[in-house]
C-alpha atoms as a PDB file:
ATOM      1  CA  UNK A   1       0.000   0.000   0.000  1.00  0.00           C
ATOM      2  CA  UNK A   2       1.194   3.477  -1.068  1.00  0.00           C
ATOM      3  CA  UNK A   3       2.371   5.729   1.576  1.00  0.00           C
ATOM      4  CA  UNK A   4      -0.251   8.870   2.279  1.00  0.00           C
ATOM      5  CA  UNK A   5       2.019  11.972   0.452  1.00  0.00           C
ATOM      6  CA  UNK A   6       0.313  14.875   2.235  1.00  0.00           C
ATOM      7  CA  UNK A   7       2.961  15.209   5.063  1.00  0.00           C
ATOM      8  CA  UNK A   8       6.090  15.541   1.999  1.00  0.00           C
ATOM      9  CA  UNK A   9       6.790  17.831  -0.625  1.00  0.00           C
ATOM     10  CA  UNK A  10       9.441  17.904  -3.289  1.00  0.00           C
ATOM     11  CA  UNK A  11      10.451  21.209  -4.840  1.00  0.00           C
ATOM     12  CA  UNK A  12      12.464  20.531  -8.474  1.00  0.00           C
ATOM     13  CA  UNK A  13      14.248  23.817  -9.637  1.00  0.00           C
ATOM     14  CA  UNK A  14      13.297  24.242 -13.447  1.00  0.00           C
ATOM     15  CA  UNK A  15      15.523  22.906 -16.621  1.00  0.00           C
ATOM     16  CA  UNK A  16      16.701  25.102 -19.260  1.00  0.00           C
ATOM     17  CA  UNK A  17      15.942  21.750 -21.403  1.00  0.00           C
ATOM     18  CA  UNK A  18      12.136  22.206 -22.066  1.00  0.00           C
ATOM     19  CA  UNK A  19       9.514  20.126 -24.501  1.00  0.00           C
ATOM     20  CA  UNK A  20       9.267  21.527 -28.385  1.00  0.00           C
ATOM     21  CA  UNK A  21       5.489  22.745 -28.208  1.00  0.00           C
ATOM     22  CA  UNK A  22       3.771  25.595 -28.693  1.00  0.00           C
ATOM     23  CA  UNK A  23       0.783  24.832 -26.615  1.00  0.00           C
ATOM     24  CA  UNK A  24       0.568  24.874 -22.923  1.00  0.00           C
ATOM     25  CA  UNK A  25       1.663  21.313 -21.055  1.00  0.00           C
ATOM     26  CA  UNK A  26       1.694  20.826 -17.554  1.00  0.00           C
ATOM     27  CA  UNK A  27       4.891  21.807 -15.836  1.00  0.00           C
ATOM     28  CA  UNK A  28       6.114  18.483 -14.840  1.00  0.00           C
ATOM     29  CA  UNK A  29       5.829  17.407 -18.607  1.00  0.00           C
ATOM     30  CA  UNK A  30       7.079  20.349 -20.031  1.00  0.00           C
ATOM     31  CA  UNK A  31      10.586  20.628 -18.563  1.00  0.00           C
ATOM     32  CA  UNK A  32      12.961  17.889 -20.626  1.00  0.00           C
ATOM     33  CA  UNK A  33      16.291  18.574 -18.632  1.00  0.00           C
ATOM     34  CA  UNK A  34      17.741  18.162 -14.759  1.00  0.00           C
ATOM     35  CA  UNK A  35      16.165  15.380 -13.155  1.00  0.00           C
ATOM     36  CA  UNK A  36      13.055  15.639 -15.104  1.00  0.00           C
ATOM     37  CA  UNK A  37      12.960  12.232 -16.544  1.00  0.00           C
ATOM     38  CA  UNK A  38      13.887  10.512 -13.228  1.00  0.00           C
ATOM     39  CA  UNK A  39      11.268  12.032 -11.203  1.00  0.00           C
ATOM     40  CA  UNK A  40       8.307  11.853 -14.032  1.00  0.00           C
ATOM     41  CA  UNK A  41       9.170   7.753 -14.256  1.00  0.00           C
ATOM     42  CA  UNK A  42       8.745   7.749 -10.657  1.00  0.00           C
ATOM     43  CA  UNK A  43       6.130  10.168  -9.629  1.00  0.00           C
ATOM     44  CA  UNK A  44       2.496   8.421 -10.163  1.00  0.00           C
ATOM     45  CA  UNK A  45       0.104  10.155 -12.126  1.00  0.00           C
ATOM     46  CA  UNK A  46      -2.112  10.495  -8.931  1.00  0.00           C
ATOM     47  CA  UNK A  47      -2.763  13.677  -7.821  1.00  0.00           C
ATOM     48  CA  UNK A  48      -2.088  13.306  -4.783  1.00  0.00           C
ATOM     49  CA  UNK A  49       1.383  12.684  -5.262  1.00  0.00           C
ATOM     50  CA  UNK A  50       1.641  15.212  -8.448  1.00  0.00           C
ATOM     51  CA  UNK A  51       0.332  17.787  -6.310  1.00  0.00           C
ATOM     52  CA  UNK A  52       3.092  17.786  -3.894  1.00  0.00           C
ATOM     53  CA  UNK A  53       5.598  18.560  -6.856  1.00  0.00           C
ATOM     54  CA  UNK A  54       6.362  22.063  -7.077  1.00  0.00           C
ATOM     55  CA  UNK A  55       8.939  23.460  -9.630  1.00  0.00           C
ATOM     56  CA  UNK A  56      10.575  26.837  -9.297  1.00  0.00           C
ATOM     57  CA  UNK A  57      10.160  28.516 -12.533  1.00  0.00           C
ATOM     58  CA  UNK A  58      12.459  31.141 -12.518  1.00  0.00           C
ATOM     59  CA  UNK A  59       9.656  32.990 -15.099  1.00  0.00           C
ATOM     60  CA  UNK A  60       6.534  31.571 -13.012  1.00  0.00           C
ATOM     61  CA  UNK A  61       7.689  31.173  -9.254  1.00  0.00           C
ATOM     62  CA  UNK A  62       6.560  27.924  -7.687  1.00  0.00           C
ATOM     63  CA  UNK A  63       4.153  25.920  -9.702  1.00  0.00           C
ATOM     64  CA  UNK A  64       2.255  22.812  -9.227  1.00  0.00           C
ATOM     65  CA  UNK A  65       3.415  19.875 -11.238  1.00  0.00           C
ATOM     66  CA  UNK A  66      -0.067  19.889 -13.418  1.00  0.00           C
ATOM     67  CA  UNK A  67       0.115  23.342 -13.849  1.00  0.00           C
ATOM     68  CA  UNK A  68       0.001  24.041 -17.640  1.00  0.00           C
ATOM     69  CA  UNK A  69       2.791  26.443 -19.147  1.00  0.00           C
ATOM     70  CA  UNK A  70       4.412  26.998 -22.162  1.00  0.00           C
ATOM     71  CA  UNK A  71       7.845  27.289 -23.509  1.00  0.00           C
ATOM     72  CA  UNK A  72       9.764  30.641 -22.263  1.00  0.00           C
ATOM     73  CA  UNK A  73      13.477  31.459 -22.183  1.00  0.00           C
ATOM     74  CA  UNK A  74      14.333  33.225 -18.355  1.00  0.00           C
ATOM     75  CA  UNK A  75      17.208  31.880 -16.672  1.00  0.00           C
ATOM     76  CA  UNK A  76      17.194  32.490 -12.193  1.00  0.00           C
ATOM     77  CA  UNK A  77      19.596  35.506 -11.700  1.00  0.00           C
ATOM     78  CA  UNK A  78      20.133  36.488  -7.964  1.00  0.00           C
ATOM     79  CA  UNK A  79      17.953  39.240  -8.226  1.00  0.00           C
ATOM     80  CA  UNK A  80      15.484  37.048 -10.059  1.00  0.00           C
ATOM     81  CA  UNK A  81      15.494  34.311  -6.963  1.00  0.00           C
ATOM     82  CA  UNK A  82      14.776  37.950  -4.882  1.00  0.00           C
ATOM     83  CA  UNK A  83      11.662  38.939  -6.683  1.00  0.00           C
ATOM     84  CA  UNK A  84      10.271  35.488  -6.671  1.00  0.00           C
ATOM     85  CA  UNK A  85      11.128  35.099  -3.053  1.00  0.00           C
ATOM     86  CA  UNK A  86       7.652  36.636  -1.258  1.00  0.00           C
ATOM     87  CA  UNK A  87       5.409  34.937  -3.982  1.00  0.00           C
ATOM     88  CA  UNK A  88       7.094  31.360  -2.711  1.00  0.00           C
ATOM     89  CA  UNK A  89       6.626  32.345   0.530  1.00  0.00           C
ATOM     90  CA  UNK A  90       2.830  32.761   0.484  1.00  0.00           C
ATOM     91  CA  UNK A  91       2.763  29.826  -1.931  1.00  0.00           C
ATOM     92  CA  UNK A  92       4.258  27.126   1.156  1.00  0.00           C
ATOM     93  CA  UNK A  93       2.390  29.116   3.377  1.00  0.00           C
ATOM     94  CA  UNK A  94      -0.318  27.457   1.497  1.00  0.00           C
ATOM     95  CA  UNK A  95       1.652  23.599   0.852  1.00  0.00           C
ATOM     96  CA  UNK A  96       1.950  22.599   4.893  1.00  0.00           C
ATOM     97  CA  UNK A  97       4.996  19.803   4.584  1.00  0.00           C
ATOM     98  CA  UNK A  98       6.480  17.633   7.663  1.00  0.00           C
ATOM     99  CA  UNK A  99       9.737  16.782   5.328  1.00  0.00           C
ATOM    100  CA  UNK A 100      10.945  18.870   2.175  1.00  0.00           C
ATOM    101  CA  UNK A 101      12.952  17.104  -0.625  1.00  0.00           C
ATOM    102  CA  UNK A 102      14.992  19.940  -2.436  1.00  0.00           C
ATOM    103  CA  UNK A 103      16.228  19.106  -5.490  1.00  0.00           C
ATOM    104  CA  UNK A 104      17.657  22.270  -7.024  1.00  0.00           C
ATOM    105  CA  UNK A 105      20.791  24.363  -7.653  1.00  0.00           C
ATOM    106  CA  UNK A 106      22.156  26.163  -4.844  1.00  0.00           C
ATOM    107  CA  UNK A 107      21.404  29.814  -6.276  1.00  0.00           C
ATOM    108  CA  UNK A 108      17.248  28.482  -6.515  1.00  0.00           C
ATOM    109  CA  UNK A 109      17.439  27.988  -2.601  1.00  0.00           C
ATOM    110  CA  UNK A 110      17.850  32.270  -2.333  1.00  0.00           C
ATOM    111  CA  UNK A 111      14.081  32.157  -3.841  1.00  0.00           C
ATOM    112  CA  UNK A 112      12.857  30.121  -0.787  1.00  0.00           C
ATOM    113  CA  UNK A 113      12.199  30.918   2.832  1.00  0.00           C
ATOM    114  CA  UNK A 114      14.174  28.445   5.170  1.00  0.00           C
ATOM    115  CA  UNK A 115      11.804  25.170   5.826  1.00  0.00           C
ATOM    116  CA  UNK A 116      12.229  22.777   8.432  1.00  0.00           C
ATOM    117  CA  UNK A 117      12.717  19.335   8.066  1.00  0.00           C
ATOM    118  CA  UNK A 118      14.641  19.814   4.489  1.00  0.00           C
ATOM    119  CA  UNK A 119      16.613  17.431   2.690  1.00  0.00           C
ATOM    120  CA  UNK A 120      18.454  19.478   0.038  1.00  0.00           C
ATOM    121  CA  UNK A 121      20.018  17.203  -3.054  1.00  0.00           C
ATOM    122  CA  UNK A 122      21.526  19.706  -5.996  1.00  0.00           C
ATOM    123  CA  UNK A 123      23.196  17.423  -8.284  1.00  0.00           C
ATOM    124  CA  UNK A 124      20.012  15.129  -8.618  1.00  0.00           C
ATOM    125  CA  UNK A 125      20.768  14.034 -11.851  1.00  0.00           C
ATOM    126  CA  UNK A 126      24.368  12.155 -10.728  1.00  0.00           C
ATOM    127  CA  UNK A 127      23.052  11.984  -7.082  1.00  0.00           C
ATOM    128  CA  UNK A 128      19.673  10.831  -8.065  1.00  0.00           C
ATOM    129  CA  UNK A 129      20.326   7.201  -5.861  1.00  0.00           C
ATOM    130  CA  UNK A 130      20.077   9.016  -2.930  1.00  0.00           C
ATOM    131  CA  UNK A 131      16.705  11.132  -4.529  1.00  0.00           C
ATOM    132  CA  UNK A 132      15.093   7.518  -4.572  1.00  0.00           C
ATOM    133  CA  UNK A 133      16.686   6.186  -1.310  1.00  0.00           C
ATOM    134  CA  UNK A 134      14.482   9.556   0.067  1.00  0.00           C
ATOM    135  CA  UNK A 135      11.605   8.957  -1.652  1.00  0.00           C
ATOM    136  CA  UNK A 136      11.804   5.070  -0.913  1.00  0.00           C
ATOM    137  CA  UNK A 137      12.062   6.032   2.936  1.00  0.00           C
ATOM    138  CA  UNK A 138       8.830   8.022   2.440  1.00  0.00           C
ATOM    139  CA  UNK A 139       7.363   5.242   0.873  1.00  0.00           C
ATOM    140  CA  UNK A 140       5.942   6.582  -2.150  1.00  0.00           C
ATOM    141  CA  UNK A 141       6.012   4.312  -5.758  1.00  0.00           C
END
């Protein structure tokens, strides 16, 4: 039996890499780079589990992982991770979490508030062992 994903959240920082469509996709689908690929072959379709995926967009702050967005071009500059900062603090405000799986470049963590109970994994594509050894231990699929 599945483990209950309420209590967890994972928080992917966004891929330069990104799907060749013109039309809108949902975010999780949309990004082709980074640990995309991993994490869509293991993250169920349920929502329940897709809606504790949030990706920080440099262009559209934190998103949901069924959120539909297009293709843009907007890499996360310091000052960037500053403006989308308050907007991701209301946004967790929002997304209660017991445990937080980071996986994200260092300079994406300036566009979050600190959050307790935080594993933080930025090379998730070479470390990506230890993303599953997390995600076993949380006992989702």
């Amino acid at each position: 039996m599945a483990a209950d994903p309420r209590s967890e959240l994972i928080i992917v920082g966004c891929s330069r890499r990104k799907l060749d469509t013109t039309q809108p996709v949902p975010a999780l689908e949309l990004y082709q780079g980074w640990c995309f690929p991993q994490l869509r072959a293991r993250i169920p379709s349920s929502p329940a589990y897709r809606d504790r995926v949030l990706i920080l967009s440099a262009l559209h702050g934190l998103i949901p992982a069924d959120t539909p967005v297009a293709p843009y071009d907007l890499r996360l500059t310091p000052r960037r991770a500053a403006e989308l900062r308050p907007a991701t603090v209301v946004t967790l405000a929002g997304r209660p979490a017991s445990r937080v799986l980071l996986l994200l470049e260092p300079r994406y963590r300036d566009a979050l508030p600190d959050l307790p109970n935080t594993i933080e994994i930025n090379d998730p594509v070479r470390e990506w062992p230890k993303v599953a050894a997390v995600l076993d231990a949380w006992g989702w699929p």
